[in-house]
N, C-alpha and C. Protein backbone atom coordinates (compact mmCIF):
# COMPACT_ATOMS: atom_id res chain seq x y z
N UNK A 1 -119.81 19.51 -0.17
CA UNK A 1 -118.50 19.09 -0.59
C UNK A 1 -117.41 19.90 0.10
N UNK A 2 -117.45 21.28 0.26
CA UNK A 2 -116.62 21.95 0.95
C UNK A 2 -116.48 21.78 2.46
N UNK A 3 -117.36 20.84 2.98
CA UNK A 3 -117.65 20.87 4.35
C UNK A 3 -116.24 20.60 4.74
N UNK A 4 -115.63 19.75 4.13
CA UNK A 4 -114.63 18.89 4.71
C UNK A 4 -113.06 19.52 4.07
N UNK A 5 -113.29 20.28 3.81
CA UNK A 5 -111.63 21.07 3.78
C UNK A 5 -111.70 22.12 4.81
N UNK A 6 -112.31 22.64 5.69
CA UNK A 6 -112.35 23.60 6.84
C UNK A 6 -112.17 24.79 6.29
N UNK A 7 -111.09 25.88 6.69
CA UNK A 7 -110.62 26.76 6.40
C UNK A 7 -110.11 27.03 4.93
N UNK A 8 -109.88 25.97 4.48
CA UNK A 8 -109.14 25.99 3.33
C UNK A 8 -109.98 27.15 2.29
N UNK A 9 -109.07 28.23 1.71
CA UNK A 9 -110.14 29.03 0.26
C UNK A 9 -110.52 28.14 -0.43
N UNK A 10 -112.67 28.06 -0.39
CA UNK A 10 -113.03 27.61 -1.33
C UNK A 10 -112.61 27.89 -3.33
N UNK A 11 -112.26 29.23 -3.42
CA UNK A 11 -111.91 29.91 -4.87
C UNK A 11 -111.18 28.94 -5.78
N UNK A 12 -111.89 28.97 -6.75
CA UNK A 12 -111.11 28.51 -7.90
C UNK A 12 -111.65 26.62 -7.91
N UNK A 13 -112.37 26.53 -6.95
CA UNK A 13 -112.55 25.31 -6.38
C UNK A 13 -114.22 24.53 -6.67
N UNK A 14 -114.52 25.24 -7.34
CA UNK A 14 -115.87 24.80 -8.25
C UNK A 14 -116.51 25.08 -9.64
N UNK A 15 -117.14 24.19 -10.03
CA UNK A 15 -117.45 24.58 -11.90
C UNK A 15 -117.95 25.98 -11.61
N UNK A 16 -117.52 26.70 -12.86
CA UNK A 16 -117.76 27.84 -12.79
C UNK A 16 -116.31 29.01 -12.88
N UNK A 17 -116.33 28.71 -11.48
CA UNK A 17 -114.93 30.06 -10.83
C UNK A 17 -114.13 30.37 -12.35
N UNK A 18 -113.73 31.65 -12.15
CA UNK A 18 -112.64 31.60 -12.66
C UNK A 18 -111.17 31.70 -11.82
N UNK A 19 -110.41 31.73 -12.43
CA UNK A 19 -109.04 30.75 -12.29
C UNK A 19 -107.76 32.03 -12.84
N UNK A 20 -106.89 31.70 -12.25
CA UNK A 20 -105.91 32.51 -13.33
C UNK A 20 -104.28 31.36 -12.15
N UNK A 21 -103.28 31.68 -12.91
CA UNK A 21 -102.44 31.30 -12.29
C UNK A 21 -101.21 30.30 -13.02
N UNK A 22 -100.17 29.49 -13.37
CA UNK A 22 -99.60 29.02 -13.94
C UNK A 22 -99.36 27.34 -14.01
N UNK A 23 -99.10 26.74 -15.64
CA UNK A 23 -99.38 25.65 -16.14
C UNK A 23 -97.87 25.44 -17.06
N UNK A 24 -97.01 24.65 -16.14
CA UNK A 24 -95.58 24.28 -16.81
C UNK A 24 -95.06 25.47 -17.21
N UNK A 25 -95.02 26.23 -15.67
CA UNK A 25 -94.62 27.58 -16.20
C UNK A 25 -95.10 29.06 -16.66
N UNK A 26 -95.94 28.62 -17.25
CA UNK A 26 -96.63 29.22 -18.55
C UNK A 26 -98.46 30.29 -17.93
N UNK A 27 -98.05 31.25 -18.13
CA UNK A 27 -99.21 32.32 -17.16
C UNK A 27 -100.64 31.77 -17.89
N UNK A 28 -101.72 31.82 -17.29
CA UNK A 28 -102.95 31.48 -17.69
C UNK A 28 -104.05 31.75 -16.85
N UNK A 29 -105.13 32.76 -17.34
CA UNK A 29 -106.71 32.66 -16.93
C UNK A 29 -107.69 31.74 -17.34
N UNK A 30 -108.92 31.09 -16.88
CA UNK A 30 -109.54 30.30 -17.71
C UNK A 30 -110.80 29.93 -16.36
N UNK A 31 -111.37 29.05 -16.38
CA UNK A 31 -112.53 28.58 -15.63
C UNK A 31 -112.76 27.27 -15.26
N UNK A 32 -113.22 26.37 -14.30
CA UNK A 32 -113.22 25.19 -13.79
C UNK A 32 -114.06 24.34 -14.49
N UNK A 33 -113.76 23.55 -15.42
CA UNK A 33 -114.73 22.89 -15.90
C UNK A 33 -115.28 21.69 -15.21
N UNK A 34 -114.55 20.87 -14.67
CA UNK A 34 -115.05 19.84 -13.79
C UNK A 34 -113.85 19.85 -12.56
N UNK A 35 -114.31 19.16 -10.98
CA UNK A 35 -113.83 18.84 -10.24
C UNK A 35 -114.25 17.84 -9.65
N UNK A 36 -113.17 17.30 -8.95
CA UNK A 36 -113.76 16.08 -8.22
C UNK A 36 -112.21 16.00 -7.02
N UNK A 37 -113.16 15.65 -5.75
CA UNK A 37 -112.25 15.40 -4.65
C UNK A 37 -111.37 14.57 -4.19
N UNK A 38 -110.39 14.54 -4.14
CA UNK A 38 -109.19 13.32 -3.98
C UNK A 38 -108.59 12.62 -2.52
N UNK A 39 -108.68 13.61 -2.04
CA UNK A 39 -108.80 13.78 -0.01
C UNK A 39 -108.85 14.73 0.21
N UNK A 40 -109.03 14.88 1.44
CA UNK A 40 -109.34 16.15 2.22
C UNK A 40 -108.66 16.95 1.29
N UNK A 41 -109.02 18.21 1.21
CA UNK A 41 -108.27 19.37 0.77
C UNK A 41 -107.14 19.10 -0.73
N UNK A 42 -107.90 18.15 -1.14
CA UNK A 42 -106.92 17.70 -2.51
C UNK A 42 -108.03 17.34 -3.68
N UNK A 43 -107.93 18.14 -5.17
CA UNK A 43 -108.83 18.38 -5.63
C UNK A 43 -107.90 17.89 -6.91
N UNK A 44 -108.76 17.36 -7.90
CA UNK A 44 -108.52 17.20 -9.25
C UNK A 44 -109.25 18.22 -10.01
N UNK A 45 -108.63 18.70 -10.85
CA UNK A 45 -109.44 19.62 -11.52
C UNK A 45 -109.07 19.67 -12.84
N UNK A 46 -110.04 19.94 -13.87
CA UNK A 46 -110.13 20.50 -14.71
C UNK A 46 -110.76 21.73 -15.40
N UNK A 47 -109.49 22.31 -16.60
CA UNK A 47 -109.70 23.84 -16.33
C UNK A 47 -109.77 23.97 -18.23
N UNK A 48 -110.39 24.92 -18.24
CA UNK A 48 -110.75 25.71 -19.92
C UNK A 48 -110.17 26.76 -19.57
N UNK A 49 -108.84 27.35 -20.56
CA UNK A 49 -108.25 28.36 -20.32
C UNK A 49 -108.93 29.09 -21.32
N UNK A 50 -108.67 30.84 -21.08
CA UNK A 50 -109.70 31.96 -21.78
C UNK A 50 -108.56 31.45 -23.45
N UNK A 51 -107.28 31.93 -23.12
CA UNK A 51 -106.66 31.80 -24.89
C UNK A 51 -105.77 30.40 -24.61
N UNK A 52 -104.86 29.93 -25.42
CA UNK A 52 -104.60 28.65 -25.80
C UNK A 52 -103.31 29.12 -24.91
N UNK A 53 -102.79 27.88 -24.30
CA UNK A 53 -101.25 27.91 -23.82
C UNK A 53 -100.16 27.32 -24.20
N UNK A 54 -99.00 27.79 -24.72
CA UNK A 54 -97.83 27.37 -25.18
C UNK A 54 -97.28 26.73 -23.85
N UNK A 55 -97.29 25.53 -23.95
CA UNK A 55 -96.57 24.36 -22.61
C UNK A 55 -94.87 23.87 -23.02
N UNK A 56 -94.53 24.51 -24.09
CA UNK A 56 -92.98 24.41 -24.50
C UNK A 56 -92.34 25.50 -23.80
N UNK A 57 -90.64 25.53 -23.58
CA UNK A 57 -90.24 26.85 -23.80
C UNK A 57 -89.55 26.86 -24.65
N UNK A 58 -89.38 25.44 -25.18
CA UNK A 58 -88.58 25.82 -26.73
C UNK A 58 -88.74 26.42 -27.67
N UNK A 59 -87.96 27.18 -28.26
CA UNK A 59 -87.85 27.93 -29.47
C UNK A 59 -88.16 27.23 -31.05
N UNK A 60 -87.95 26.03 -30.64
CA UNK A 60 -87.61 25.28 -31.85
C UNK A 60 -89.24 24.45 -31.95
N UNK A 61 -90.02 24.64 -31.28
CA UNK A 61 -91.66 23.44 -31.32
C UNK A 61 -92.46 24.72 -30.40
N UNK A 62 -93.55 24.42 -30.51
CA UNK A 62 -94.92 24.29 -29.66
C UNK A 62 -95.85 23.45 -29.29
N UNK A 63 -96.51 23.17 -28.50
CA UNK A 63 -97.71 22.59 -27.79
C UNK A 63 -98.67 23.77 -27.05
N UNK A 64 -99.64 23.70 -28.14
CA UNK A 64 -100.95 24.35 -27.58
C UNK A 64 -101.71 23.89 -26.74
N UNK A 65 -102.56 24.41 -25.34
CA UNK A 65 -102.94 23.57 -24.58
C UNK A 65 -104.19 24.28 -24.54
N UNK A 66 -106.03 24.17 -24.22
CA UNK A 66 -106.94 24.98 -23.86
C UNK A 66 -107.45 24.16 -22.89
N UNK A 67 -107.19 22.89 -22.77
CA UNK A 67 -107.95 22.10 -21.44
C UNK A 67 -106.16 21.83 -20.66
N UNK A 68 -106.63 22.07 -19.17
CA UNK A 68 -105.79 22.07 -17.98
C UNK A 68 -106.26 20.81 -17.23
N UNK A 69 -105.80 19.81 -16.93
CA UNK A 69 -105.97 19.22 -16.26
C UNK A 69 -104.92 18.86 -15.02
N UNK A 70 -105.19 18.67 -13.38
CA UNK A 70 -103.96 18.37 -12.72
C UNK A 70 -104.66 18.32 -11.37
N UNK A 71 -104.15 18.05 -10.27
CA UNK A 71 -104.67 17.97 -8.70
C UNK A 71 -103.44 19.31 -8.01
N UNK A 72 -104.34 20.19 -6.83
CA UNK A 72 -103.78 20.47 -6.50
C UNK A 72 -104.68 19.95 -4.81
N UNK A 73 -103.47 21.02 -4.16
CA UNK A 73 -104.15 20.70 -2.41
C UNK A 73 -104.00 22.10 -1.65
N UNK A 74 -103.97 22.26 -0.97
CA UNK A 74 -104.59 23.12 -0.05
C UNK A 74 -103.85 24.46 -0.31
N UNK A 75 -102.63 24.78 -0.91
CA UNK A 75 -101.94 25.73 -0.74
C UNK A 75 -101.97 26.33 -2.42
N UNK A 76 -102.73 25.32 -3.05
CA UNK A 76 -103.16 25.78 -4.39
C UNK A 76 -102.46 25.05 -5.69
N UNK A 77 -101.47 24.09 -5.61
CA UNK A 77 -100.73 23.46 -6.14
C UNK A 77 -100.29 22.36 -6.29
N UNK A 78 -99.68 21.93 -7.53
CA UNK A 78 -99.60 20.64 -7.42
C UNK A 78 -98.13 20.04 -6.97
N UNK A 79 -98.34 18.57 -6.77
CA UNK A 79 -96.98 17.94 -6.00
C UNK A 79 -95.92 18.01 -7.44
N UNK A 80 -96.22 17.63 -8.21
CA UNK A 80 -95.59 17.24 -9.50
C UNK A 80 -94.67 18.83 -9.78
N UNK A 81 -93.53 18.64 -10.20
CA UNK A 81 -92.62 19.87 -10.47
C UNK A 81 -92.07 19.29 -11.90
N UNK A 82 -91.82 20.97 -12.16
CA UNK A 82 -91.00 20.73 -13.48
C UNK A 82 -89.49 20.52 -12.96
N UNK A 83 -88.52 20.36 -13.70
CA UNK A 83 -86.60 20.43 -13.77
C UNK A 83 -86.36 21.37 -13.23
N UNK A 84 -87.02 22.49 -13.07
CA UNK A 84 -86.31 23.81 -12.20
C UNK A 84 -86.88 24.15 -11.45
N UNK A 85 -88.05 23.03 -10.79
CA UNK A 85 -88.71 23.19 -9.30
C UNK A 85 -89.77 24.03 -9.49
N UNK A 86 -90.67 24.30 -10.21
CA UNK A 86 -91.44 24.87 -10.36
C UNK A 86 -92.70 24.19 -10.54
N UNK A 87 -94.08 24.01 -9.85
CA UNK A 87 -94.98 22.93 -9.43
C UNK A 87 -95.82 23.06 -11.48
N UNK A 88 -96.20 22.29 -11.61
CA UNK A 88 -96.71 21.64 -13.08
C UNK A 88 -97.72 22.73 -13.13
N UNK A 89 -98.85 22.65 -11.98
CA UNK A 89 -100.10 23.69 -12.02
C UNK A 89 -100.08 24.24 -10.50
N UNK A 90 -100.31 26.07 -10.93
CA UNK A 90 -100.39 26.64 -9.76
C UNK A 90 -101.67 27.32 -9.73
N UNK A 91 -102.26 27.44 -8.99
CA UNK A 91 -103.30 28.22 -8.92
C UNK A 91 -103.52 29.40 -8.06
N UNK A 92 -103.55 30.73 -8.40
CA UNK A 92 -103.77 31.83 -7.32
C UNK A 92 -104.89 31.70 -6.64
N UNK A 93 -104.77 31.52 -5.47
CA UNK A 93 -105.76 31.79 -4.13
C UNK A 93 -105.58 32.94 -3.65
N UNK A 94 -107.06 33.51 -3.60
CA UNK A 94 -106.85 35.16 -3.00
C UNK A 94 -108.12 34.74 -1.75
């Protein structure tokens, strides 16, 4: 499966890995629960975070989140942004 992204860091990029990096903002570690390939170097993924994530920044509600779901591509991220330009899911690549 990796054959075909070249260079690209495999990390974070198969069941298993763990993961750390940000979700609407919001800091998070957790592990790959499923993936599946979208094109070259563009991955859907789903993620089990270690503790639950607050996906609000409002003061006034919450939304708890423990499953991550989103596509990123080669640079670790996704196309989709929040209102202040900040990508939906980021993922650290080391």
């Amino acid at each position: 499966m990796f054959a075909a992204i070249g260079n690209v860091p495999t990390k974070g990029r198969a069941i298993g890995d763990k993961v750390s990096g940000t979700y609407l903002s919001q800091p998070f570690t957790g592990h790959v629960v499923s993936i599946s390939t979208l094109k070259p170097e563009w991955f859907r993924l789903e993620l089990h975070s270690d503790e639950v994530v607050d996906v609000v920044t409002s003061d006034g509600f919450s939304n708890f989140r423990s499953r991550i779901r989103g596509a990123i591509g080669p640079k670790g991220h996704s196309i989709e942004r929040t209102s202040d330009g900040q990508a939906h899911l980021q993922i650290d690549i080391r």
